[in-house]
Protein backbone atom coordinates (compact mmCIF):
# COMPACT_ATOMS: atom_id res chain seq x y z
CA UNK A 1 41.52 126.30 96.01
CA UNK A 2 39.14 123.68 94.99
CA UNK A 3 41.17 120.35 94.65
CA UNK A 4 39.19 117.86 92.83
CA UNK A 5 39.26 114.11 92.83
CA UNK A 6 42.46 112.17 92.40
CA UNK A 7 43.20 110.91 88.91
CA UNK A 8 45.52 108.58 87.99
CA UNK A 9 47.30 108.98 84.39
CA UNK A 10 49.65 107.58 81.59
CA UNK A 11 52.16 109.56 79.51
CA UNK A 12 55.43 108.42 77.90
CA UNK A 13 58.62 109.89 79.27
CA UNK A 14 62.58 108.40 78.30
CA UNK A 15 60.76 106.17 76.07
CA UNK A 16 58.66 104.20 78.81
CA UNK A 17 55.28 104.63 79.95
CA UNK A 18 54.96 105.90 83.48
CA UNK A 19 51.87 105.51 85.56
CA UNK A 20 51.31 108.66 88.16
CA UNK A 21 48.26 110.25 90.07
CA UNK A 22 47.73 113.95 90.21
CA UNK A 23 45.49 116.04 92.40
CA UNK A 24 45.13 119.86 92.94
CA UNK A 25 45.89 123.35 90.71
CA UNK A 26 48.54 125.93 91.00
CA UNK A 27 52.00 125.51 91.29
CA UNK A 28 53.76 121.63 90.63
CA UNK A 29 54.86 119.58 93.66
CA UNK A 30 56.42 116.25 92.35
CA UNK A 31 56.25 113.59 95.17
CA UNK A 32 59.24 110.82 94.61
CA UNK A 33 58.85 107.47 96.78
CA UNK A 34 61.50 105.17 97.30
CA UNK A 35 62.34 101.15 97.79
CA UNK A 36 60.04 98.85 98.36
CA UNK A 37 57.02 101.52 97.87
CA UNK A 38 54.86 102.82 95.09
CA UNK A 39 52.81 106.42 94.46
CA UNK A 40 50.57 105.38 97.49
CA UNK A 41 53.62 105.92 100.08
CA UNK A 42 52.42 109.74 99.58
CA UNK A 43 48.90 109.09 100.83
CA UNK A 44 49.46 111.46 103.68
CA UNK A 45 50.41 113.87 101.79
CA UNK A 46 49.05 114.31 98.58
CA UNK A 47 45.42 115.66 99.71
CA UNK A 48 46.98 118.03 101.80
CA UNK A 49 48.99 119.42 99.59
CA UNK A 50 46.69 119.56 96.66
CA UNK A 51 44.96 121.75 98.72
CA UNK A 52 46.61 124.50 97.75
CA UNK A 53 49.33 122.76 94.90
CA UNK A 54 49.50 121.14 91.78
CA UNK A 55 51.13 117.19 93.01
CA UNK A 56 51.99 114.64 91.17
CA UNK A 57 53.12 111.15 92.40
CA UNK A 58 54.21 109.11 90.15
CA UNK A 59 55.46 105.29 90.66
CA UNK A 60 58.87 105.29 89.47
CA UNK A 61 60.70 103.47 86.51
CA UNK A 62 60.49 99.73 87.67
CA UNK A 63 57.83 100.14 89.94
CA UNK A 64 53.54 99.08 90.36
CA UNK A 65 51.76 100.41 86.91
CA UNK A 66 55.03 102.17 85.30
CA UNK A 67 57.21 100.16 83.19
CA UNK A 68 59.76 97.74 83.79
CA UNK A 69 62.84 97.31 81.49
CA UNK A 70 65.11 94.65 82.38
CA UNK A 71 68.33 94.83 82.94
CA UNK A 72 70.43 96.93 85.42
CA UNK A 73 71.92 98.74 82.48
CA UNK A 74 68.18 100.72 82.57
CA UNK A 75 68.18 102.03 85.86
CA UNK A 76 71.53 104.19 86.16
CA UNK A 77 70.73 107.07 87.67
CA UNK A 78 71.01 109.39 84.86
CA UNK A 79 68.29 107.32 83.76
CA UNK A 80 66.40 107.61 86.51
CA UNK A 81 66.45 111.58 86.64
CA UNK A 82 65.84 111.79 83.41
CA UNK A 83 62.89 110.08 83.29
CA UNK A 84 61.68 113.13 86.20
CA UNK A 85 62.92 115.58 83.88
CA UNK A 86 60.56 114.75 81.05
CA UNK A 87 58.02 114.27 83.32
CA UNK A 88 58.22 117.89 84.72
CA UNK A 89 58.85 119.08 81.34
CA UNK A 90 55.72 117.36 80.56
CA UNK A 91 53.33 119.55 82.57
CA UNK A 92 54.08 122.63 80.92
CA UNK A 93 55.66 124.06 84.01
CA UNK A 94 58.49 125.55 83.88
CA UNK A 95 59.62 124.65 87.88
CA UNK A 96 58.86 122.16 90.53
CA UNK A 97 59.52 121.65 94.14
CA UNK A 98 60.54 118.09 94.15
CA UNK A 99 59.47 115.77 97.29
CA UNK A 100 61.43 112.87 98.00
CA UNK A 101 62.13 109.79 100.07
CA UNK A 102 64.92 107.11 99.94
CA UNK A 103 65.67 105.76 96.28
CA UNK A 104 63.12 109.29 95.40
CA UNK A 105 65.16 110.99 97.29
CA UNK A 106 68.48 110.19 95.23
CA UNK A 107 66.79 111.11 91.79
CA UNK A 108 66.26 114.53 94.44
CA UNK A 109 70.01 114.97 94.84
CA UNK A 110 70.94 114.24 91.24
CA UNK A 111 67.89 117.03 90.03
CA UNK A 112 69.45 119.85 92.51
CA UNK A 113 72.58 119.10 91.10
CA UNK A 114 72.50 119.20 87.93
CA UNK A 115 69.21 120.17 86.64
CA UNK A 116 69.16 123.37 89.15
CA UNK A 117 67.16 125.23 86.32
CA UNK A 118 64.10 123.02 87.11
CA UNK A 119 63.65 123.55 90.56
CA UNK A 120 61.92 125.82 92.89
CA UNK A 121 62.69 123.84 95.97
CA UNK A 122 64.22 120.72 97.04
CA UNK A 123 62.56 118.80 100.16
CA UNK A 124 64.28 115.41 101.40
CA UNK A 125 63.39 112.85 103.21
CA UNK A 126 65.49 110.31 105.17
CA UNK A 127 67.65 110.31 101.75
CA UNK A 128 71.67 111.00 102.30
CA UNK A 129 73.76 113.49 99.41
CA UNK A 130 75.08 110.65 97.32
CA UNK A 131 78.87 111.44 98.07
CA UNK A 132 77.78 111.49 101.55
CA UNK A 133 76.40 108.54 101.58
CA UNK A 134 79.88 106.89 99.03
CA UNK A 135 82.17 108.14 101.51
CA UNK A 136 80.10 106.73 104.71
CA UNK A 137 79.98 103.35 102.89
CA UNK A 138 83.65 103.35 102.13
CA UNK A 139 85.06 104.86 105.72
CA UNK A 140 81.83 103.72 108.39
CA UNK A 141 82.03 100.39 109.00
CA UNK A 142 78.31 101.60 111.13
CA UNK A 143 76.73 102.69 107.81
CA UNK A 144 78.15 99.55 105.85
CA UNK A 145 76.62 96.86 108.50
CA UNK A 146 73.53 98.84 108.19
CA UNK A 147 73.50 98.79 104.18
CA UNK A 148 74.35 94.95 103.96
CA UNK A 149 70.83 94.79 102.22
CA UNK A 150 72.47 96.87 99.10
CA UNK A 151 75.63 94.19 98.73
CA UNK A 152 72.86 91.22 99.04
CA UNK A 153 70.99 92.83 96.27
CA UNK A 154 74.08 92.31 93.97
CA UNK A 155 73.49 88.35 93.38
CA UNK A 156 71.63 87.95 90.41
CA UNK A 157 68.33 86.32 90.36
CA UNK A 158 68.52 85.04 94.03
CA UNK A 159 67.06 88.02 95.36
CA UNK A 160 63.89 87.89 93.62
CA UNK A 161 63.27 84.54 94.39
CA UNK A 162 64.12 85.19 98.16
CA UNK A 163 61.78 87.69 98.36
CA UNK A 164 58.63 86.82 95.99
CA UNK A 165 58.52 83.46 98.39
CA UNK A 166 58.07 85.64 101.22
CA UNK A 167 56.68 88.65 100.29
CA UNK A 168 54.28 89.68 102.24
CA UNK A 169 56.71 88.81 105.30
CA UNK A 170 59.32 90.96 103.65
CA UNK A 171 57.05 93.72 103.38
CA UNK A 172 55.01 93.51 106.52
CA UNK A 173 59.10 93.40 108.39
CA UNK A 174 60.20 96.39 106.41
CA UNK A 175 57.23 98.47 107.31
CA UNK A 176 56.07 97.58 110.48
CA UNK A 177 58.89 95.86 111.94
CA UNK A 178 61.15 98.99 110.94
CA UNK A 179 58.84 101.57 112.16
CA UNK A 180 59.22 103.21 115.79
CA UNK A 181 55.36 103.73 115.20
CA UNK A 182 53.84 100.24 114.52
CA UNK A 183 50.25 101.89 113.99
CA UNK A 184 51.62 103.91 111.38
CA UNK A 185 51.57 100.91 109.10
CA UNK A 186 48.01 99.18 108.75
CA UNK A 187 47.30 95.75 107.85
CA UNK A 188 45.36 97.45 104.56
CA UNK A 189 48.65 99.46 103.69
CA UNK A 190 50.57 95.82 103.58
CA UNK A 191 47.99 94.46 101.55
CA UNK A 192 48.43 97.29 99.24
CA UNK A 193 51.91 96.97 98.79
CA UNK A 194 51.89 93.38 98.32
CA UNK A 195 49.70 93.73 95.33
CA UNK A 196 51.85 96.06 93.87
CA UNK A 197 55.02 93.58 94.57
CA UNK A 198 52.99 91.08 92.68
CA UNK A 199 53.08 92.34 89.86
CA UNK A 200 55.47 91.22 86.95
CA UNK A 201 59.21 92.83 86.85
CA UNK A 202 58.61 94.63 89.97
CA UNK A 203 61.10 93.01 92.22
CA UNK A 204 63.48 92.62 89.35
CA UNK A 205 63.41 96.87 88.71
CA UNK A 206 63.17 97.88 91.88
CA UNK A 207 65.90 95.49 93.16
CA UNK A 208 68.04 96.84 90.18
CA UNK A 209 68.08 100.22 91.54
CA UNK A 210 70.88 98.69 93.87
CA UNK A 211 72.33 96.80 91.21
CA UNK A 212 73.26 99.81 88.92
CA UNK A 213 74.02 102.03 91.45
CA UNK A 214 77.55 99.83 92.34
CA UNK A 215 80.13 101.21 90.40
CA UNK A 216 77.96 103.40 88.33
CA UNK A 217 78.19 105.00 84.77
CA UNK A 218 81.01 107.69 84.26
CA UNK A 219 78.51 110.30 84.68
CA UNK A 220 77.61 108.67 88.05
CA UNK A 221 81.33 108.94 89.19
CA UNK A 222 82.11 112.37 88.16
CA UNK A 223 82.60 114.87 91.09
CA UNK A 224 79.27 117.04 91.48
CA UNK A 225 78.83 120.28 91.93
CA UNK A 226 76.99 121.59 94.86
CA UNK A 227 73.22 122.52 95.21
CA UNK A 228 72.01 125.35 93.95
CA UNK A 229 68.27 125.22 95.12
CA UNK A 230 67.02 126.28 98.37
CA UNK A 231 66.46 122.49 100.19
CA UNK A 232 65.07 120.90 103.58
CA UNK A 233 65.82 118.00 104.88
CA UNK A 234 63.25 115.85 107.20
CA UNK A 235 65.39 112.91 108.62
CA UNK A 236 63.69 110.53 111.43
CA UNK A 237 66.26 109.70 113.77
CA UNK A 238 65.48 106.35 114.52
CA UNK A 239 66.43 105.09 110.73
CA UNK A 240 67.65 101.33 110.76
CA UNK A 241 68.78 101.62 107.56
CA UNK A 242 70.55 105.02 107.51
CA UNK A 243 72.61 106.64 110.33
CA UNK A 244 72.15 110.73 111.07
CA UNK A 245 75.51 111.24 110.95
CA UNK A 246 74.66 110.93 107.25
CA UNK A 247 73.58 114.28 107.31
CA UNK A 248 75.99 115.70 109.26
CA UNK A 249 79.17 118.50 107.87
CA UNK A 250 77.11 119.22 104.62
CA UNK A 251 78.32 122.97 103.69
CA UNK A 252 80.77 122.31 101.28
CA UNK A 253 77.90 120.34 99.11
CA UNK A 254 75.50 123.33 98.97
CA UNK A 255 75.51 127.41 97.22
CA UNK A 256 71.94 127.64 98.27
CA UNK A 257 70.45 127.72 101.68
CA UNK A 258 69.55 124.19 103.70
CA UNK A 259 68.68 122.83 106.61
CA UNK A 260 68.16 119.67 108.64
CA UNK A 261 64.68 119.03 110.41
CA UNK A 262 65.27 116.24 113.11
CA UNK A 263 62.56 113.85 114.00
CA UNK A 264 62.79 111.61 117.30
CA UNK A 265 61.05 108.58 117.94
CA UNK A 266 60.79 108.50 113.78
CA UNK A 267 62.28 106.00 111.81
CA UNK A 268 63.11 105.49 107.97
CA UNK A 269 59.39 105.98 107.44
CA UNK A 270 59.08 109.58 108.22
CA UNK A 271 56.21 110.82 106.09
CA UNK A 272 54.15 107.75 107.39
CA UNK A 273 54.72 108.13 111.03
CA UNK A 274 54.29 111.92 111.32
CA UNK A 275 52.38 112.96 108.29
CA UNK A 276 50.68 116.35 109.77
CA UNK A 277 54.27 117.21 110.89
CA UNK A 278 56.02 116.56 107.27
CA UNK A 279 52.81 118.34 105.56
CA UNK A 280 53.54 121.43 107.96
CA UNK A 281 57.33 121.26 107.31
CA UNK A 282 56.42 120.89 103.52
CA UNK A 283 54.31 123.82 103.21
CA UNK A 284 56.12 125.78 105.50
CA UNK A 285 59.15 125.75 103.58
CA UNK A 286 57.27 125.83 99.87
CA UNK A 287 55.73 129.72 101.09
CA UNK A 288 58.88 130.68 103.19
């Protein structure tokens, strides 16, 4: 299937303007990055995949061209999914697999739970269920030493400032300095992501992603039901900042089929470090 050129597009969805690029024709694959990345963390995959799909990648609320609302109170995660809603809803589809990593990834969770109805498949990356991940924070004292980043990110104010006076640092440790593959992560991609960093409210929304997720709305804190939607998960076992016993005893939080795909010598990064692998395990799954 001819794939054409990558464009990148505006449209308005939960009353803000989000920024996403879009290759390929057939059937929608929505690509969802997570914290401290942009649309271009799916570089590996999106020409691959438009091969033969419809993707979008959009940069989330908060984050590089879309908009930025202040305030914590605008990125709840009902918020957040809803804005994913609209923006399949948008296309004229009536399903989507979704694609996700990290912060993408628990938009991912929240869409198999309780927008089911939208969903063809559900494909996760190095992203825990979200009561998985509550009870781990409340019970592992592992996963809570590993998460300390989340509590820091509760100050007000001081975190931005931290981190715009040393951003490309912060970045080029994140990426590189978490990755079991160095080489995965190229001098280039840093510059890329510092530019998007730069720009105004982008530490501020994507720092209160963290902020809003302590605590929660009521919606947030009601007991969900379990996933209807065929899903895969891709988890690199070498993750710093999440431990794979997060994705252990998971049974009781699915109706639908799953499984876990294990990588070794892969960290947090997954999609970077083995893209032809996560492109194969994508696909794979999508025709299965």
């Amino acid at each position: 299937m001819e794939q054409g050129a990558l464009q990148h597009k505006n449209i308005k969805v939960n009353g803000i303007n989000m920024h996403y690029v879009e290759q390929g024709k057939g059937e929608l694959i929505v690509l969802l990055h997570g914290f401290p990345e942009f649309w271009y963390s799916w570089r590996k995959q999106i020409p691959e995949l438009a091969k033969h799909y419809h993707v979008i990648a959009p940069d989330l609320r908060g984050y590089n061209e879309t908009d930025k609302p202040r305030g914590k109170k605008n990125y709840a995660l009902d918020i957040l999914t809803r804005d994913i809603v609209e923006l399949i809803q948008s296309t004229g589809k009536s399903k989507a697999t979704v694609v996700a990593h990290d912060w993408g990834g628990g938009i991912a969770w929240e869409l198999g739970i309780h927008y089911p109805e939208l969903l063809d498949k559900l494909i996760i990356l190095n992203s825990p269920h979200p009561s998985i991940m509550k009870k781990h924070l409340l019970t592992n004292p592992k996963q809570r030493k590993r998460s300390w980043y989340m509590f820091a990110f509760q100050t007000p104010v001081l975190p931005e400032l931290f981190l715009s006076l040393g951003l490309r640092k912060f970045l080029k440790d994140t990426f590189q300095g978490w990755a079991y593959n160095k080489e995965s992560f190229t001098d280039a991609d840093i510059d890329e992501y510092v530019k998007a960093f730069k720009k105004k409210g982008v530490l501020h929304g994507s720092i209160n992603y963290y902020r809003a997720i302590i605590g929660g709305t009521k919606k947030d804190q009601q007991k969900r039901p379990p996933v209807s939607v065929p899903t895969l998960i891709i988890w690199g076992e070498n993750d710093k900042a999440l431990g794979k016993e997060l994705t252990y005893d998971m049974d009781k939080y699915f109706t639908a089929p799953y499984r876990v795909e294990y990588l070794s010598r892969c960290s947090h990064w997954v999609q970077h470090e083995y893209p032809e692998k996560v492109n194969s395990l994508i696909l794979d799954f999508i025709k299965d």
